[in-house]
C-alpha atoms as a PDB file:
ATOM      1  CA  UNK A   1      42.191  70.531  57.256  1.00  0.00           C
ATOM      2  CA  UNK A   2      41.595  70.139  60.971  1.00  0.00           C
ATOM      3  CA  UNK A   3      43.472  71.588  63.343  1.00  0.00           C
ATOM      4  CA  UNK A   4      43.702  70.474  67.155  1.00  0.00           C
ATOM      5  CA  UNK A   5      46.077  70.952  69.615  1.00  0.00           C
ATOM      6  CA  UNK A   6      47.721  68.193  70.979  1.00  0.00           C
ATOM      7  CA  UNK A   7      47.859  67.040  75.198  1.00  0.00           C
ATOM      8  CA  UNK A   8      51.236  66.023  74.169  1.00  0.00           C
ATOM      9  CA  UNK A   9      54.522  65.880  76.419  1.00  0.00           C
ATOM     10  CA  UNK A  10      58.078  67.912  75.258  1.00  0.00           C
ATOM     11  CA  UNK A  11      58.635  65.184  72.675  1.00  0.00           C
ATOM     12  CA  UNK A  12      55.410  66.490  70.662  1.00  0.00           C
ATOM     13  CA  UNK A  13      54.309  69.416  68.448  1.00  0.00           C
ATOM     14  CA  UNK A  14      51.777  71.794  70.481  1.00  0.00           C
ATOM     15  CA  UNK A  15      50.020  72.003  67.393  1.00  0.00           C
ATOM     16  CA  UNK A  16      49.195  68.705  64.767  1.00  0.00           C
ATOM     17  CA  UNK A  17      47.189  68.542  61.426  1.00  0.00           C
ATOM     18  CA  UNK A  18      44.776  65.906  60.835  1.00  0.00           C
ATOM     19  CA  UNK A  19      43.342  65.300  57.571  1.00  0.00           C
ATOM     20  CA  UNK A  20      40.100  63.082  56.707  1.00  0.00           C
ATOM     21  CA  UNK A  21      41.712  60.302  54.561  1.00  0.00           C
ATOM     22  CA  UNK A  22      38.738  57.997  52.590  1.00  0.00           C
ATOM     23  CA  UNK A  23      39.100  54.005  53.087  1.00  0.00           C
ATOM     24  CA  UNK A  24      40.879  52.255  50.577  1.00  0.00           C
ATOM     25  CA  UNK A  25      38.757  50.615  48.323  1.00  0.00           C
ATOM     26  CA  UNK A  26      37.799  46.726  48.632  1.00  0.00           C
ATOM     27  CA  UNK A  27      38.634  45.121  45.680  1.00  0.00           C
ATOM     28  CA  UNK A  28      37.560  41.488  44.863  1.00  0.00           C
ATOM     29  CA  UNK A  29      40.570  39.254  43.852  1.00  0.00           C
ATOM     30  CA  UNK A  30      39.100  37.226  40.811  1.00  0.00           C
ATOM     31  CA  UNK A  31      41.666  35.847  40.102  1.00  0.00           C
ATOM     32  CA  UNK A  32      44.278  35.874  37.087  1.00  0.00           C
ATOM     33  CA  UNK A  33      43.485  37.498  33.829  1.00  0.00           C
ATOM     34  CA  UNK A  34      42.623  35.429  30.711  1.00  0.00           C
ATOM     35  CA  UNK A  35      42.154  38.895  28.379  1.00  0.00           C
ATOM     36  CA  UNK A  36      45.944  39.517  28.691  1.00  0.00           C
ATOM     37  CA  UNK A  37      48.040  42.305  30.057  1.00  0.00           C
ATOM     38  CA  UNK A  38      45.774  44.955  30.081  1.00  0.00           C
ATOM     39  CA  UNK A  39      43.022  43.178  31.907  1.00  0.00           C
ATOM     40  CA  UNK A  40      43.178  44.432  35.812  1.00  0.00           C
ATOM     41  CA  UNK A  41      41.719  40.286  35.946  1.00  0.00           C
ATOM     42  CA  UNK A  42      37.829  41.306  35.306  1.00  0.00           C
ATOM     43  CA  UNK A  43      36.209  38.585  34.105  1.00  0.00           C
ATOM     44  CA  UNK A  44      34.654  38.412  30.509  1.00  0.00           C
ATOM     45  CA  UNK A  45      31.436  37.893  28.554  1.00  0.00           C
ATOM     46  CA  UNK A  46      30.995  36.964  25.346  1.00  0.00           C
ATOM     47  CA  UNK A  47      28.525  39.582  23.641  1.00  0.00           C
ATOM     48  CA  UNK A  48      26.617  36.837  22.133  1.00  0.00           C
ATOM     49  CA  UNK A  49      25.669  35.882  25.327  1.00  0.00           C
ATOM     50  CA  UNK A  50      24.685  39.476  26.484  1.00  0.00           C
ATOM     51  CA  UNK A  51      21.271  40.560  26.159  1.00  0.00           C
ATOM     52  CA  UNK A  52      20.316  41.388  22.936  1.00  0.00           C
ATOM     53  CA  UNK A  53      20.077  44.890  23.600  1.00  0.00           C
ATOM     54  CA  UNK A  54      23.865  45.455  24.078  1.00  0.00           C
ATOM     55  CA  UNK A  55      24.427  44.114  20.932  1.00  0.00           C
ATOM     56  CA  UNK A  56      22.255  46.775  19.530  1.00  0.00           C
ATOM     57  CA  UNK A  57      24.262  49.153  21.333  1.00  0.00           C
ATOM     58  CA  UNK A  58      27.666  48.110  19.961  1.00  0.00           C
ATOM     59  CA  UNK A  59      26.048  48.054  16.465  1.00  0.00           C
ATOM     60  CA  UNK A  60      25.415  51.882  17.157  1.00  0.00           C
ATOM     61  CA  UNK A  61      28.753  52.632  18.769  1.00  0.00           C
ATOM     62  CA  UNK A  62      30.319  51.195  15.883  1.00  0.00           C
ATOM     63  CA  UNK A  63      28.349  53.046  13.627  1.00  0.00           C
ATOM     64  CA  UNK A  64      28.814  56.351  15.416  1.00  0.00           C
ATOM     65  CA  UNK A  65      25.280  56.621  16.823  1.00  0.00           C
ATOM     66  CA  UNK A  66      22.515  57.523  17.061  1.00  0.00           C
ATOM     67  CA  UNK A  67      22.182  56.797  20.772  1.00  0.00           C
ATOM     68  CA  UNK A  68      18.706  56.336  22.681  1.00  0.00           C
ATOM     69  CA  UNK A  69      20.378  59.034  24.993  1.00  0.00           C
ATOM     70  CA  UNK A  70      22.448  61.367  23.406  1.00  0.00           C
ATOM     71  CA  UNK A  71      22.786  63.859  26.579  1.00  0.00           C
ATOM     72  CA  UNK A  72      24.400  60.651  28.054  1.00  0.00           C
ATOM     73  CA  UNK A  73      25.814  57.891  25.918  1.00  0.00           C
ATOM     74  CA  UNK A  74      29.611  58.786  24.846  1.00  0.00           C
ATOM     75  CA  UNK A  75      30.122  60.777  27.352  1.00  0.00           C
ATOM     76  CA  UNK A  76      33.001  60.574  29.544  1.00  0.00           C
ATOM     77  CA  UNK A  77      33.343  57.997  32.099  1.00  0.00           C
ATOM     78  CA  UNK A  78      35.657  58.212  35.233  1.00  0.00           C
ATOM     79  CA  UNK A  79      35.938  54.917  36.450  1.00  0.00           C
ATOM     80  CA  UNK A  80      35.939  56.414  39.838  1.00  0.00           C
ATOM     81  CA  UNK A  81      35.388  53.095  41.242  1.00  0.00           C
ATOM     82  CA  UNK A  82      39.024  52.256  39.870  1.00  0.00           C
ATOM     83  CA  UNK A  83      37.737  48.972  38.794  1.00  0.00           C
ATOM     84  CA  UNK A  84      38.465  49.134  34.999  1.00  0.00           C
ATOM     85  CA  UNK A  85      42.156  49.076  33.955  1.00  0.00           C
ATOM     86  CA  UNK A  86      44.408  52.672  34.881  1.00  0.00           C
ATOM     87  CA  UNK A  87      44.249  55.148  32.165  1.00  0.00           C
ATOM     88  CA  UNK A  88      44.481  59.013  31.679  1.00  0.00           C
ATOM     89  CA  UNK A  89      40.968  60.874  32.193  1.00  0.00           C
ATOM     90  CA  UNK A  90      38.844  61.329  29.252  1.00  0.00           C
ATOM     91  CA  UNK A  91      40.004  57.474  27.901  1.00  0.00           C
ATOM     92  CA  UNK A  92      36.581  55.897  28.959  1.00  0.00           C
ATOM     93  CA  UNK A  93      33.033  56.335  27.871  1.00  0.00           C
ATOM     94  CA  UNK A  94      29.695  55.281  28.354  1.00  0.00           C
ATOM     95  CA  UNK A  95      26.819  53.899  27.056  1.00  0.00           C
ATOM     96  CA  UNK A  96      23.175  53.434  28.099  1.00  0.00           C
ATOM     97  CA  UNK A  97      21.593  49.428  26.928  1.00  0.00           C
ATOM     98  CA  UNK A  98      18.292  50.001  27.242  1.00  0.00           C
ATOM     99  CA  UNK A  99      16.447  47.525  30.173  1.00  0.00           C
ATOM    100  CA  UNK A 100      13.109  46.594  29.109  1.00  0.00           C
ATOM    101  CA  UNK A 101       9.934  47.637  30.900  1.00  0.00           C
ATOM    102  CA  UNK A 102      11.260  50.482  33.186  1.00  0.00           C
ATOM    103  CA  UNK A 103      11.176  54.205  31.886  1.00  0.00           C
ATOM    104  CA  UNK A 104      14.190  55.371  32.661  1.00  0.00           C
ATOM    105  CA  UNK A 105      18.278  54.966  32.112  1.00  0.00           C
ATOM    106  CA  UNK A 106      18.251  51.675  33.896  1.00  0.00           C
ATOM    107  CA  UNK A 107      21.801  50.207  35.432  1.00  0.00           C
ATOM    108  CA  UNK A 108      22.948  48.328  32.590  1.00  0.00           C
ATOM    109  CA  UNK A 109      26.147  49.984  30.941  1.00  0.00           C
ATOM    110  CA  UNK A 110      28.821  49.558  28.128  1.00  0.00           C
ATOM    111  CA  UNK A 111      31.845  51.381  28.666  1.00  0.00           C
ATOM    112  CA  UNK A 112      34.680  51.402  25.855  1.00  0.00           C
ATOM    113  CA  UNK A 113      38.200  52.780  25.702  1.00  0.00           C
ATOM    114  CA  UNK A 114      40.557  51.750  22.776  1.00  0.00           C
ATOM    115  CA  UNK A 115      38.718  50.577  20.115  1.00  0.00           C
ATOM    116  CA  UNK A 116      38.225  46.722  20.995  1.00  0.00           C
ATOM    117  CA  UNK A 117      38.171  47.584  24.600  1.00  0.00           C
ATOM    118  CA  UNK A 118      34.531  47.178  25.768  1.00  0.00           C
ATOM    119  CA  UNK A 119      32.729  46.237  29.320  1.00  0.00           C
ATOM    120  CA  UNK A 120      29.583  45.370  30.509  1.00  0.00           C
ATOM    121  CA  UNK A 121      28.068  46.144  33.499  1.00  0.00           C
ATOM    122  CA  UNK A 122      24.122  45.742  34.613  1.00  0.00           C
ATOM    123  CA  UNK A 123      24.830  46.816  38.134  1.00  0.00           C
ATOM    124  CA  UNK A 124      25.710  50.283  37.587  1.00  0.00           C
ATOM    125  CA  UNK A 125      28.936  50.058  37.701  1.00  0.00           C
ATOM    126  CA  UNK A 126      29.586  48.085  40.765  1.00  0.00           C
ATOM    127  CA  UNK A 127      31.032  45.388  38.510  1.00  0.00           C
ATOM    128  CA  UNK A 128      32.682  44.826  35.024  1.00  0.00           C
ATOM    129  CA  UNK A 129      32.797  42.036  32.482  1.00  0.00           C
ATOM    130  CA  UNK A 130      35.049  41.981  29.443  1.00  0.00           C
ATOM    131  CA  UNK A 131      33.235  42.228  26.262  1.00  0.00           C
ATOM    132  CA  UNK A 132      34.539  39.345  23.898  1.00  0.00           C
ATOM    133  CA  UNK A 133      33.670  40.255  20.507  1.00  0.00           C
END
Protein backbone atom coordinates (compact mmCIF):
# COMPACT_ATOMS: atom_id res chain seq x y z
CA UNK A 1 0.00 0.00 0.00
CA UNK A 2 0.84 3.63 -0.63
CA UNK A 3 0.39 6.09 1.61
CA UNK A 4 0.17 9.98 0.81
CA UNK A 5 -1.20 12.66 2.50
CA UNK A 6 -3.83 14.44 1.07
CA UNK A 7 -3.94 18.73 0.19
CA UNK A 8 -7.45 18.20 1.14
CA UNK A 9 -9.93 20.84 2.80
CA UNK A 10 -12.00 19.96 6.41
CA UNK A 11 -14.29 17.70 4.40
CA UNK A 12 -11.20 15.20 3.76
CA UNK A 13 -9.06 12.64 5.62
CA UNK A 14 -5.38 14.14 6.28
CA UNK A 15 -4.26 10.86 5.50
CA UNK A 16 -5.71 8.43 2.26
CA UNK A 17 -4.61 4.90 1.03
CA UNK A 18 -4.08 4.24 -2.49
CA UNK A 19 -3.69 0.89 -3.79
CA UNK A 20 -2.29 -0.18 -7.41
CA UNK A 21 -5.43 -1.87 -8.90
CA UNK A 22 -4.46 -3.99 -12.45
CA UNK A 23 -6.81 -3.12 -15.62
CA UNK A 24 -9.59 -5.24 -16.15
CA UNK A 25 -9.02 -7.59 -18.69
CA UNK A 26 -10.24 -7.08 -22.48
CA UNK A 27 -12.22 -9.77 -23.40
CA UNK A 28 -13.38 -10.40 -27.04
CA UNK A 29 -17.22 -10.85 -27.32
CA UNK A 30 -17.52 -13.87 -29.83
CA UNK A 31 -20.50 -14.14 -29.62
CA UNK A 32 -23.11 -16.81 -28.21
CA UNK A 33 -22.06 -20.26 -27.28
CA UNK A 34 -22.90 -23.28 -29.50
CA UNK A 35 -21.02 -25.93 -26.84
CA UNK A 36 -23.80 -25.21 -24.28
CA UNK A 37 -23.87 -23.84 -20.80
CA UNK A 38 -20.57 -24.31 -19.78
CA UNK A 39 -18.95 -22.69 -22.75
CA UNK A 40 -17.84 -18.92 -21.59
CA UNK A 41 -18.80 -18.61 -25.87
CA UNK A 42 -15.11 -19.81 -27.10
CA UNK A 43 -15.37 -20.97 -30.27
CA UNK A 44 -14.70 -24.70 -31.27
CA UNK A 45 -12.58 -26.98 -33.45
CA UNK A 46 -13.17 -30.13 -34.48
CA UNK A 47 -9.98 -32.33 -33.61
CA UNK A 48 -10.06 -33.83 -36.96
CA UNK A 49 -9.31 -30.70 -38.26
CA UNK A 50 -6.41 -29.98 -35.75
CA UNK A 51 -3.03 -30.81 -36.67
CA UNK A 52 -2.27 -34.18 -36.50
CA UNK A 53 -0.11 -33.84 -33.67
CA UNK A 54 -2.90 -32.96 -31.16
CA UNK A 55 -4.55 -35.89 -32.00
CA UNK A 56 -1.53 -37.76 -30.93
CA UNK A 57 -1.68 -35.93 -27.84
CA UNK A 58 -5.27 -36.79 -26.90
CA UNK A 59 -4.47 -40.44 -27.83
CA UNK A 60 -1.81 -40.15 -24.94
CA UNK A 61 -3.96 -38.21 -22.50
CA UNK A 62 -6.45 -40.75 -22.89
CA UNK A 63 -4.16 -43.38 -22.40
CA UNK A 64 -2.53 -41.83 -19.35
CA UNK A 65 0.77 -40.89 -21.02
CA UNK A 66 3.59 -41.07 -21.74
CA UNK A 67 4.03 -37.38 -22.51
CA UNK A 68 6.97 -35.87 -24.76
CA UNK A 69 7.35 -33.61 -21.57
CA UNK A 70 6.62 -35.12 -18.50
CA UNK A 71 8.13 -32.15 -16.20
CA UNK A 72 5.30 -30.23 -18.03
CA UNK A 73 2.34 -31.94 -19.61
CA UNK A 74 -0.51 -32.61 -16.82
CA UNK A 75 0.49 -30.23 -14.86
CA UNK A 76 -1.70 -27.70 -13.47
CA UNK A 77 -2.98 -24.91 -15.45
CA UNK A 78 -4.33 -21.55 -14.01
CA UNK A 79 -6.13 -20.04 -16.63
CA UNK A 80 -4.84 -16.81 -15.35
CA UNK A 81 -5.94 -15.21 -18.44
CA UNK A 82 -9.62 -16.06 -17.20
CA UNK A 83 -10.45 -17.01 -20.67
CA UNK A 84 -11.53 -20.69 -20.16
CA UNK A 85 -14.79 -21.26 -18.23
CA UNK A 86 -14.63 -20.37 -13.98
CA UNK A 87 -13.58 -23.29 -11.99
CA UNK A 88 -11.80 -24.06 -8.61
CA UNK A 89 -7.80 -24.13 -8.93
CA UNK A 90 -6.22 -27.34 -9.70
CA UNK A 91 -9.43 -28.21 -12.33
CA UNK A 92 -7.26 -27.45 -15.50
CA UNK A 93 -4.22 -29.00 -17.04
CA UNK A 94 -1.93 -28.84 -19.72
CA UNK A 95 -0.45 -30.36 -22.43
CA UNK A 96 2.50 -29.73 -24.78
CA UNK A 97 1.52 -30.75 -29.01
CA UNK A 98 4.63 -30.89 -30.30
CA UNK A 99 5.28 -28.00 -33.37
CA UNK A 100 7.42 -29.39 -35.95
CA UNK A 101 10.89 -28.09 -36.77
CA UNK A 102 11.63 -25.90 -33.64
CA UNK A 103 13.48 -27.51 -30.56
CA UNK A 104 11.70 -26.47 -27.95
CA UNK A 105 7.99 -26.48 -26.10
CA UNK A 106 6.53 -24.45 -28.88
CA UNK A 107 3.01 -22.37 -28.20
CA UNK A 108 0.64 -24.89 -29.19
CA UNK A 109 -1.39 -26.27 -26.08
CA UNK A 110 -4.27 -28.69 -25.01
CA UNK A 111 -5.74 -27.94 -21.85
CA UNK A 112 -8.51 -30.38 -20.32
CA UNK A 113 -10.74 -30.22 -17.27
CA UNK A 114 -13.69 -32.74 -16.89
CA UNK A 115 -13.17 -35.50 -18.88
CA UNK A 116 -14.67 -34.36 -22.39
CA UNK A 117 -13.64 -30.88 -21.67
CA UNK A 118 -10.64 -30.13 -23.97
CA UNK A 119 -9.11 -26.76 -25.71
CA UNK A 120 -6.77 -25.89 -28.13
CA UNK A 121 -4.66 -23.19 -28.27
CA UNK A 122 -1.41 -22.53 -30.73
CA UNK A 123 -0.92 -19.05 -29.42
CA UNK A 124 0.11 -19.77 -26.03
CA UNK A 125 -2.69 -19.25 -24.48
CA UNK A 126 -3.82 -15.98 -25.78
CA UNK A 127 -6.79 -17.80 -27.29
CA UNK A 128 -8.98 -21.01 -26.90
CA UNK A 129 -10.93 -23.27 -29.20
CA UNK A 130 -13.29 -26.00 -28.05
CA UNK A 131 -12.12 -29.39 -28.83
CA UNK A 132 -15.08 -31.33 -30.58
CA UNK A 133 -14.37 -34.86 -30.29
Amino acid sequence: MWWSQTGGGSDSLPWTTETAEAPAPQVEDRGPSTIGPADPGLPSVRLADLPPEAAEVVAQIDAGGPFAHPEHDGSRFGNYEGLLPNRPRGHYREYTVPTPGIDHRGARRIVTGDPEEMYWTDDHYQSFSRILR
